[in-house]
Protein backbone atom coordinates (compact mmCIF):
# COMPACT_ATOMS: atom_id res chain seq x y z
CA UNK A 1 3.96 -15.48 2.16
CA UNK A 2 3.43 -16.35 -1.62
CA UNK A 3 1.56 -19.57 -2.93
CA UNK A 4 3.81 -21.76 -5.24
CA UNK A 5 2.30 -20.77 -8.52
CA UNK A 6 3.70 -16.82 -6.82
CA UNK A 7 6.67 -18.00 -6.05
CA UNK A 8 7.35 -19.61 -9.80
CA UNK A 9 6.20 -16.58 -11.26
CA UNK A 10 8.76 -14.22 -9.24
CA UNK A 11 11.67 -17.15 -10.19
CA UNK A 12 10.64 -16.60 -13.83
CA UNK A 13 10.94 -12.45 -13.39
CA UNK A 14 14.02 -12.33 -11.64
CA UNK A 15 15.68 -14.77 -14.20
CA UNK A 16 14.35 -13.13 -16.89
CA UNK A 17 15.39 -9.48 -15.90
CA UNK A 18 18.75 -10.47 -13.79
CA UNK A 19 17.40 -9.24 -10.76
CA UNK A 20 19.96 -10.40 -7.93
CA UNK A 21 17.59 -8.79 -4.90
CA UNK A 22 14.33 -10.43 -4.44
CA UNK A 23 13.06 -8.75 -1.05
CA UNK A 24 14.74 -4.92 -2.66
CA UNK A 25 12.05 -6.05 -5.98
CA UNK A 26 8.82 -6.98 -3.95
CA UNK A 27 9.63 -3.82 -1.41
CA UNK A 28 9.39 -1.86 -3.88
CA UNK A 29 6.58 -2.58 -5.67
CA UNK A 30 4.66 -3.16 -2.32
CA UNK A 31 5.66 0.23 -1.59
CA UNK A 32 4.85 1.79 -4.85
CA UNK A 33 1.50 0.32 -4.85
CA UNK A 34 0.78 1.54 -1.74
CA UNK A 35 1.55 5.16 -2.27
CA UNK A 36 0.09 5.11 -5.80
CA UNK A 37 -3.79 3.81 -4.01
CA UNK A 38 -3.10 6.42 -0.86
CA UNK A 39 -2.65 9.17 -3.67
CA UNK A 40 -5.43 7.95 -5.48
CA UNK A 41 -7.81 8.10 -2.78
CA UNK A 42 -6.23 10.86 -0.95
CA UNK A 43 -8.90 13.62 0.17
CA UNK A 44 -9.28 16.77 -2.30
CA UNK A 45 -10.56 20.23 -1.49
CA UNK A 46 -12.56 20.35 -4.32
């Protein structure tokens, strides 16, 4: 769920850049932001 002032802002993006999939766009990023944090806190040996 996104508040309005989210929902605006992603309107403004998608027009902006032509995006035509909204769920593909916030997928990915959730995804990417994800793996970039489990990567950056992923254990070392050393």
């Amino acid at each position: 769920m996104l508040n309005d002032a989210e929902v605006r802002a992603l309107d403004r993006y998608c027009e902006q850049f032509h995006v035509t999939n909204r769920s593909k766009l916030i997928r990915e990023a959730v995804i990417r932001t994800i793996l970039q944090k489990m990567d950056e806190n992923s254990p070392t040996l050393f």
